[in-house]
C-alpha atoms as a PDB file:
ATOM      1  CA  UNK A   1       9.861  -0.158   9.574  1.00  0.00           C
ATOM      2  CA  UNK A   2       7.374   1.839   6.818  1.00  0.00           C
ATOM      3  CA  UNK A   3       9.075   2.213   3.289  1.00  0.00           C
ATOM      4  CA  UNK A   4       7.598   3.819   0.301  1.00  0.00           C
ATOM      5  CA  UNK A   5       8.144   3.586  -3.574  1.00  0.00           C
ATOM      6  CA  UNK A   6       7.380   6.826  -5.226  1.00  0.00           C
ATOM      7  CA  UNK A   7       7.188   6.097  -9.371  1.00  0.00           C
ATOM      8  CA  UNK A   8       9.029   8.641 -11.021  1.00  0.00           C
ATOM      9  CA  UNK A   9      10.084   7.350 -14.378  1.00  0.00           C
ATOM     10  CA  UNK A  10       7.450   8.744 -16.785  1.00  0.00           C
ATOM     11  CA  UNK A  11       8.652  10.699 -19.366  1.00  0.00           C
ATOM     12  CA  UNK A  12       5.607  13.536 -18.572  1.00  0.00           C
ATOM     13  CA  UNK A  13       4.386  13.280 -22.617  1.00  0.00           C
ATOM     14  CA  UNK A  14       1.241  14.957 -21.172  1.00  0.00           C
ATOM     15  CA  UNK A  15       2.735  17.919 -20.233  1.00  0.00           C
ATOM     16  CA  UNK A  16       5.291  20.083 -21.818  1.00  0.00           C
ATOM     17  CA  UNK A  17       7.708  20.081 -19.043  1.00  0.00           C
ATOM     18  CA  UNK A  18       9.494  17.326 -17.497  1.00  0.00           C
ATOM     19  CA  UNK A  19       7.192  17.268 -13.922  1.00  0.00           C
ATOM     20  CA  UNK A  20       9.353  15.613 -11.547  1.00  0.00           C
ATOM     21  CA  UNK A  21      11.434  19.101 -11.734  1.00  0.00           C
ATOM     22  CA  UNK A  22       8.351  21.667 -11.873  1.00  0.00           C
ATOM     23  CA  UNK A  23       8.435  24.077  -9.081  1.00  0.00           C
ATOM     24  CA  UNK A  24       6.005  24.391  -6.150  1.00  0.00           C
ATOM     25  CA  UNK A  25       6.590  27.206  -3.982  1.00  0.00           C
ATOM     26  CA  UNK A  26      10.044  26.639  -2.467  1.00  0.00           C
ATOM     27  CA  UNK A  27      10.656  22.823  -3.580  1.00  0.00           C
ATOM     28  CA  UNK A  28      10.395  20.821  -6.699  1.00  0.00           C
ATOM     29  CA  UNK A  29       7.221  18.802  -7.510  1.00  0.00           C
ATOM     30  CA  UNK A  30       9.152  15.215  -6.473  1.00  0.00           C
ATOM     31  CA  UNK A  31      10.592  16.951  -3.211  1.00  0.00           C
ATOM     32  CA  UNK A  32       7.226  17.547  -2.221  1.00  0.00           C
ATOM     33  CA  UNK A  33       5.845  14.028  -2.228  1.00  0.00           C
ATOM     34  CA  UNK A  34       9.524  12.367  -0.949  1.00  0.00           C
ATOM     35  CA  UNK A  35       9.780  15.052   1.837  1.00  0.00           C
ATOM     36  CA  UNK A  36       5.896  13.999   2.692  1.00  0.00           C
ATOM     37  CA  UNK A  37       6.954  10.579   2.913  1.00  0.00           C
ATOM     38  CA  UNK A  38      10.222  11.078   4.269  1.00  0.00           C
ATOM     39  CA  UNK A  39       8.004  12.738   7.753  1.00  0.00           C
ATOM     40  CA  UNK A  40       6.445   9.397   8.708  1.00  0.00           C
ATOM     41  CA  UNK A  41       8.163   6.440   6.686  1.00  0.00           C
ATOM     42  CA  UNK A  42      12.457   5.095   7.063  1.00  0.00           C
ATOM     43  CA  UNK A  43      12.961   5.103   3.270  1.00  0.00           C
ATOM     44  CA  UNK A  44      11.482   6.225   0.329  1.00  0.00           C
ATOM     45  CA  UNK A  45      12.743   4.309  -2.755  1.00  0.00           C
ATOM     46  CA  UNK A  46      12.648   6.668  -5.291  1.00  0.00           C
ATOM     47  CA  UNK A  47      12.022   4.537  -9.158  1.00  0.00           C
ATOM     48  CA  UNK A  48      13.321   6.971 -12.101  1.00  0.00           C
ATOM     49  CA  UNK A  49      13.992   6.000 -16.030  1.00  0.00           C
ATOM     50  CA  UNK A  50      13.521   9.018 -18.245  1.00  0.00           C
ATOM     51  CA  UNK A  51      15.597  12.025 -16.953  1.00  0.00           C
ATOM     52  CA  UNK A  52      16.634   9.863 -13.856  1.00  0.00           C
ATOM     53  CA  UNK A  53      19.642  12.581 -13.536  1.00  0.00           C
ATOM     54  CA  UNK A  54      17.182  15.199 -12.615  1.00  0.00           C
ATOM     55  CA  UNK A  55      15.927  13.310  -9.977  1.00  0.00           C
ATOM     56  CA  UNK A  56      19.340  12.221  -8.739  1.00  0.00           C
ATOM     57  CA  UNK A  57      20.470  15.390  -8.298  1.00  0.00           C
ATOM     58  CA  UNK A  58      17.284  16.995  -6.548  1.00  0.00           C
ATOM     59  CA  UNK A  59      17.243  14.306  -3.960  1.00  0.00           C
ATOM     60  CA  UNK A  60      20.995  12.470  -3.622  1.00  0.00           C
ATOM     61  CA  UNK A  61      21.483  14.680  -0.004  1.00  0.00           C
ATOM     62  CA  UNK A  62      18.168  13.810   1.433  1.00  0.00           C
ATOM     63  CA  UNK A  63      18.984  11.116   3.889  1.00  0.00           C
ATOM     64  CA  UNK A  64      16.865   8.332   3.692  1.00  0.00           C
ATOM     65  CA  UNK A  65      15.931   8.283  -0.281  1.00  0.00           C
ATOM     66  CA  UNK A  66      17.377   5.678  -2.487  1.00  0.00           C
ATOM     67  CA  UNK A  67      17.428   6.134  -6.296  1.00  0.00           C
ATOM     68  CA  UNK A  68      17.000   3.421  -8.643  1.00  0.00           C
ATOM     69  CA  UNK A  69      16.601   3.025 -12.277  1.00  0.00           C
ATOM     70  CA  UNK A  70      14.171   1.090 -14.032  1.00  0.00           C
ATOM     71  CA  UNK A  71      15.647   0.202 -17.079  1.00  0.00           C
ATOM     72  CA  UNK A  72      12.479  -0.953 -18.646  1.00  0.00           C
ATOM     73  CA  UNK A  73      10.440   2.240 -18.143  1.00  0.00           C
ATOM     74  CA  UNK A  74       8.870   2.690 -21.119  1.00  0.00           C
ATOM     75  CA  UNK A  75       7.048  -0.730 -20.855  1.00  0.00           C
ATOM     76  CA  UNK A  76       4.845   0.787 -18.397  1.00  0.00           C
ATOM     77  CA  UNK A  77       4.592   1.773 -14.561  1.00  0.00           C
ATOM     78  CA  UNK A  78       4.462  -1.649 -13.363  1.00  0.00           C
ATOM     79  CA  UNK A  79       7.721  -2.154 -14.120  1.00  0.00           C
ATOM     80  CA  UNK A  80       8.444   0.252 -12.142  1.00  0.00           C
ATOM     81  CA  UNK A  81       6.434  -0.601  -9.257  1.00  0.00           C
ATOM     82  CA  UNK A  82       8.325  -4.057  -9.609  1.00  0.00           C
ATOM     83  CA  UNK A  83      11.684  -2.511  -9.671  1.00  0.00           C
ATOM     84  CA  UNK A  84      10.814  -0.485  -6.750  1.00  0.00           C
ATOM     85  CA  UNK A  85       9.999  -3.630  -4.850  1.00  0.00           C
ATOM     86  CA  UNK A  86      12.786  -5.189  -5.188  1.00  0.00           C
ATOM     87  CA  UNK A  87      14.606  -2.708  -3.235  1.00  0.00           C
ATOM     88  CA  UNK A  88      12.660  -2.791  -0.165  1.00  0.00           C
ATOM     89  CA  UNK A  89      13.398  -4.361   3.225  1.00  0.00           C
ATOM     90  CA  UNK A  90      10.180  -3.788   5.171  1.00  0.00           C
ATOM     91  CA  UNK A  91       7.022  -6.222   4.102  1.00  0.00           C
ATOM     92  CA  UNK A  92       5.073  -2.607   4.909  1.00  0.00           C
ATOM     93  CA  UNK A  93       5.105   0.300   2.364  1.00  0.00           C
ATOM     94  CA  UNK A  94       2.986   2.947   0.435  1.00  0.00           C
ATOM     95  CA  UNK A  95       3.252   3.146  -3.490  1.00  0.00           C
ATOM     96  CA  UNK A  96       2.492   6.494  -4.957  1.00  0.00           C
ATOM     97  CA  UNK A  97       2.787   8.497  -8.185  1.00  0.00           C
ATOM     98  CA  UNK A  98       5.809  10.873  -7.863  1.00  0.00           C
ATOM     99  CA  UNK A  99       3.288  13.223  -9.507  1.00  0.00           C
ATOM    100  CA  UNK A 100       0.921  13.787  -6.290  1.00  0.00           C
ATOM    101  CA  UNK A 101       2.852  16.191  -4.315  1.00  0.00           C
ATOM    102  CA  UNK A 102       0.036  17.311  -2.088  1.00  0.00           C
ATOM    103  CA  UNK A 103      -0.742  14.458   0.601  1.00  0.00           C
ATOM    104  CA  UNK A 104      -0.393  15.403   3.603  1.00  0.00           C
ATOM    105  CA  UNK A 105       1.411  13.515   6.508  1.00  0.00           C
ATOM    106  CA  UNK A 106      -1.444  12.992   9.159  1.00  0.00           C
ATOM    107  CA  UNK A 107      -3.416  10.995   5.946  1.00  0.00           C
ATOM    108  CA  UNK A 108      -0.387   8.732   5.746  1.00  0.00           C
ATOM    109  CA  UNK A 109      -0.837   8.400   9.863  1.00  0.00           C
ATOM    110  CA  UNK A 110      -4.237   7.646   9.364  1.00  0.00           C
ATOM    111  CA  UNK A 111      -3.535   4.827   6.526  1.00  0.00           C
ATOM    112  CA  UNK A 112      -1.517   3.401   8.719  1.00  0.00           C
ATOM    113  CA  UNK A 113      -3.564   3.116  11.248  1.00  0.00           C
ATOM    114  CA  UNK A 114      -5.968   1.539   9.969  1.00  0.00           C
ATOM    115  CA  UNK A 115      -5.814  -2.898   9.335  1.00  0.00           C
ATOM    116  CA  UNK A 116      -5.846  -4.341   6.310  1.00  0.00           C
ATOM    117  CA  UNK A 117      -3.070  -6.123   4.008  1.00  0.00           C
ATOM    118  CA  UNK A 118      -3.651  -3.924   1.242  1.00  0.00           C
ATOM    119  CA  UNK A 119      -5.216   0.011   2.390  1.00  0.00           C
ATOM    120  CA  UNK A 120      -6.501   2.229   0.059  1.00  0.00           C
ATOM    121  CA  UNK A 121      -7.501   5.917   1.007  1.00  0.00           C
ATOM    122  CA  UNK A 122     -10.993   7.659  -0.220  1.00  0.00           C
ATOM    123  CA  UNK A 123     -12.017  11.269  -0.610  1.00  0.00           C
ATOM    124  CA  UNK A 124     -15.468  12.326  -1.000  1.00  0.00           C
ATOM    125  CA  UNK A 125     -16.128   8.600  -2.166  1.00  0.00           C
ATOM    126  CA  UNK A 126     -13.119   8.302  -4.948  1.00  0.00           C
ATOM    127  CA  UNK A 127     -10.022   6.223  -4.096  1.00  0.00           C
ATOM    128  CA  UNK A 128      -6.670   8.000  -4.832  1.00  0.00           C
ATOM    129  CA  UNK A 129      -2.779   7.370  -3.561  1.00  0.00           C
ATOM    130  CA  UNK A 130      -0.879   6.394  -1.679  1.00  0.00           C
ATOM    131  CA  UNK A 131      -2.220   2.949  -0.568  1.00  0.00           C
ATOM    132  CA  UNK A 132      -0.426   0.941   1.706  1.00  0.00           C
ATOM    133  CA  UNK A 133       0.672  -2.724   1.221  1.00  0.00           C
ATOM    134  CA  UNK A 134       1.380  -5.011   4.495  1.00  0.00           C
ATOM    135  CA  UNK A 135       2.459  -8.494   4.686  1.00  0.00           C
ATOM    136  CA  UNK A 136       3.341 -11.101   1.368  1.00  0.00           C
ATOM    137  CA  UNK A 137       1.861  -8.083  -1.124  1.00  0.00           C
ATOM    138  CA  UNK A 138       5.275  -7.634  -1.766  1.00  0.00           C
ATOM    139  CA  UNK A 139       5.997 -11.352  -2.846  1.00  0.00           C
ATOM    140  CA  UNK A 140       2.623 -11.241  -4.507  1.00  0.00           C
ATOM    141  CA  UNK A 141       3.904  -8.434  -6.709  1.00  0.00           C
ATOM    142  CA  UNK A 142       6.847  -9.429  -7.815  1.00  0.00           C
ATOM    143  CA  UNK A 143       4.827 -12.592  -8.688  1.00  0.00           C
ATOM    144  CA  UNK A 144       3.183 -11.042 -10.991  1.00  0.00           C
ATOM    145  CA  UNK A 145       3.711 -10.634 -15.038  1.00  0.00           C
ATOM    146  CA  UNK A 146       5.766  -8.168 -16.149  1.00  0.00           C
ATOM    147  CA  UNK A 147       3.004  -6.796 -18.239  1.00  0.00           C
ATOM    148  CA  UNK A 148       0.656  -6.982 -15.127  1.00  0.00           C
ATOM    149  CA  UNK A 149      -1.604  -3.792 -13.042  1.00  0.00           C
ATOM    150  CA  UNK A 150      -1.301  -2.931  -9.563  1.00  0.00           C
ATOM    151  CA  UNK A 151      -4.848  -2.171  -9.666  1.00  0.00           C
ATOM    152  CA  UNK A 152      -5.958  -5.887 -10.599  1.00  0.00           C
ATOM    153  CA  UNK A 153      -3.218  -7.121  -7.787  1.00  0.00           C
ATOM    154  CA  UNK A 154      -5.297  -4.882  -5.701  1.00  0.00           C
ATOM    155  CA  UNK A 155      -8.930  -5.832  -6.891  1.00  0.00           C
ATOM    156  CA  UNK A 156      -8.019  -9.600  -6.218  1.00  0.00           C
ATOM    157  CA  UNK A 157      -6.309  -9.430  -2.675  1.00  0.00           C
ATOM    158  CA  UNK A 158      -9.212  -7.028  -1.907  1.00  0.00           C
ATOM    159  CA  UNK A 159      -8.492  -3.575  -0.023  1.00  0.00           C
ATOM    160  CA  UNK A 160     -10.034  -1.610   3.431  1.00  0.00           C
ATOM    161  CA  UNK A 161     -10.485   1.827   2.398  1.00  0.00           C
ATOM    162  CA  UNK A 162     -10.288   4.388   4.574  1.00  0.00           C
ATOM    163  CA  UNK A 163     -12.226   7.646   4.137  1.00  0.00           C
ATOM    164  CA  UNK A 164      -9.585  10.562   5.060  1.00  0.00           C
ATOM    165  CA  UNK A 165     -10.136  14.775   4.843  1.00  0.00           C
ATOM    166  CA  UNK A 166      -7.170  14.990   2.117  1.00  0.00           C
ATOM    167  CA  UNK A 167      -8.294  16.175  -1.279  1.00  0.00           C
ATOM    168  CA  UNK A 168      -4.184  15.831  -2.325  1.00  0.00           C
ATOM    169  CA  UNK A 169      -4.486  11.785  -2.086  1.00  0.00           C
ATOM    170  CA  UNK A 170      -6.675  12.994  -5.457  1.00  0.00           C
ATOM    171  CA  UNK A 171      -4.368  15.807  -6.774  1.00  0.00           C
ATOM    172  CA  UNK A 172      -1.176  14.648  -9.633  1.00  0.00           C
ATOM    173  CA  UNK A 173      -0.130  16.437 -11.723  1.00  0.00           C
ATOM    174  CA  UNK A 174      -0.210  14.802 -15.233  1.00  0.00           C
ATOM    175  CA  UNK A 175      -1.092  18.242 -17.812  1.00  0.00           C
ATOM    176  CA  UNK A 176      -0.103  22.071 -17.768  1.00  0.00           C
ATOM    177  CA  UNK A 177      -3.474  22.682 -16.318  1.00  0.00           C
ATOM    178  CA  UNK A 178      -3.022  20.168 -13.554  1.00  0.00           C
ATOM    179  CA  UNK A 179      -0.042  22.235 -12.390  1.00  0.00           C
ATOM    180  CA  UNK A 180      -1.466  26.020 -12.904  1.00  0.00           C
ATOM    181  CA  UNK A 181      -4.478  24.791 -10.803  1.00  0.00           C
ATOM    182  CA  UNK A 182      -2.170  23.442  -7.756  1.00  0.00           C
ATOM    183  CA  UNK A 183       0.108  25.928  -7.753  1.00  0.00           C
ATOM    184  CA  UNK A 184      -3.054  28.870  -7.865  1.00  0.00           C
ATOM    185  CA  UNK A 185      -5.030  27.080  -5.279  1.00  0.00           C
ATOM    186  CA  UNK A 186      -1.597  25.686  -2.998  1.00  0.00           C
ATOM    187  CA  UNK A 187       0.805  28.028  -3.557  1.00  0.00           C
ATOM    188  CA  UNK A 188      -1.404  31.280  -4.383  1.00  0.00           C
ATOM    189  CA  UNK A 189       0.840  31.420  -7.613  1.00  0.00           C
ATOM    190  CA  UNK A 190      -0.151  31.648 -11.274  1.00  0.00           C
END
């Protein structure tokens, strides 16, 4: 069984829309990435806090997504990441931005396929999202301070990276620009 948390409870104070709800051709910005994850993994725990209603109602029919609120969202996305933990069964699962709507599926394949307790994918030499977590990371997490980084959890349990042909494990979407460039170069849009 492959779960994955997708951290959605930013309240987008770099850009001037709330991005979870942007559109992208014929889905929102958040559909993308769940319905991504939703092709290869058994549930995708979705983490919300600011406009968590938005979410809810873009994704409550999609079988195999469960919502939860982080109450503490504003203390930074590693509470998030904790809250997301706590609702998964599987000791496998990805954590990724809800912002980075264009991985595609095969990269998650390849991820997967490759050993390693902690696996982090690479593009043209820079590590992006999602990276995979296997075996006690999960305990190890929660573990951590409440105040803590994935990224030193990661740095001290030591990750395989995997070089994969997937510019979107690069692409979120954090400013206005960020989204005019994805949807003119995805989506053919301006």
């Amino acid at each position: 069984m492959i779960e994955a948390i997708v951290l959605a409870a930013g309240r987008s104070s770099r850009s001037s829309h709330y991005k979870m709800t942007l559109p992208l051709g014929d889905k929102t910005l958040i559909e993308h990435t769940v319905d991504t994850l939703l092709e290869i993994c058994s549930k995708v725990i979705v983490v919300t806090g600011y406009n968590s209603q938005e979410c809810q109602k873009l994704l409550e029919h999609r079988r195999g997504v469960l919502i939860t609120l982080n109450p503490d969202f504003a203390k930074g996305m590693f509470s998030s990441v904790q809250q997301g933990i706590k609702e998964l069964q599987s000791d496998t699962f990805f954590i990724i931005p809800g912002d980075q709507p264009m991985v595609q599926p095969q990269t998650l394949t390849r991820i997967l396929a490759t050993d390693g307790d902690i696996v982090n994918p690479s593009f043209k030499g820079k590590k992006g999202h999602p990276v995979l977590f296997r075996n006690d990371c999960r305990q190890g997490i929660l573990d951590m301070p409440k105040e803590g980084i994935l990224r030193d959890f990661i740095h001290n349990r030591g990750a395989e990276v995997v070089d994969v042909e997937d510019e979107g494990i690069l692409l979120d979407i954090d400013t206005d620009e960020d989204y005019e460039k994805i949807k003119r170069t995805f989506f053919g849009k301006e």
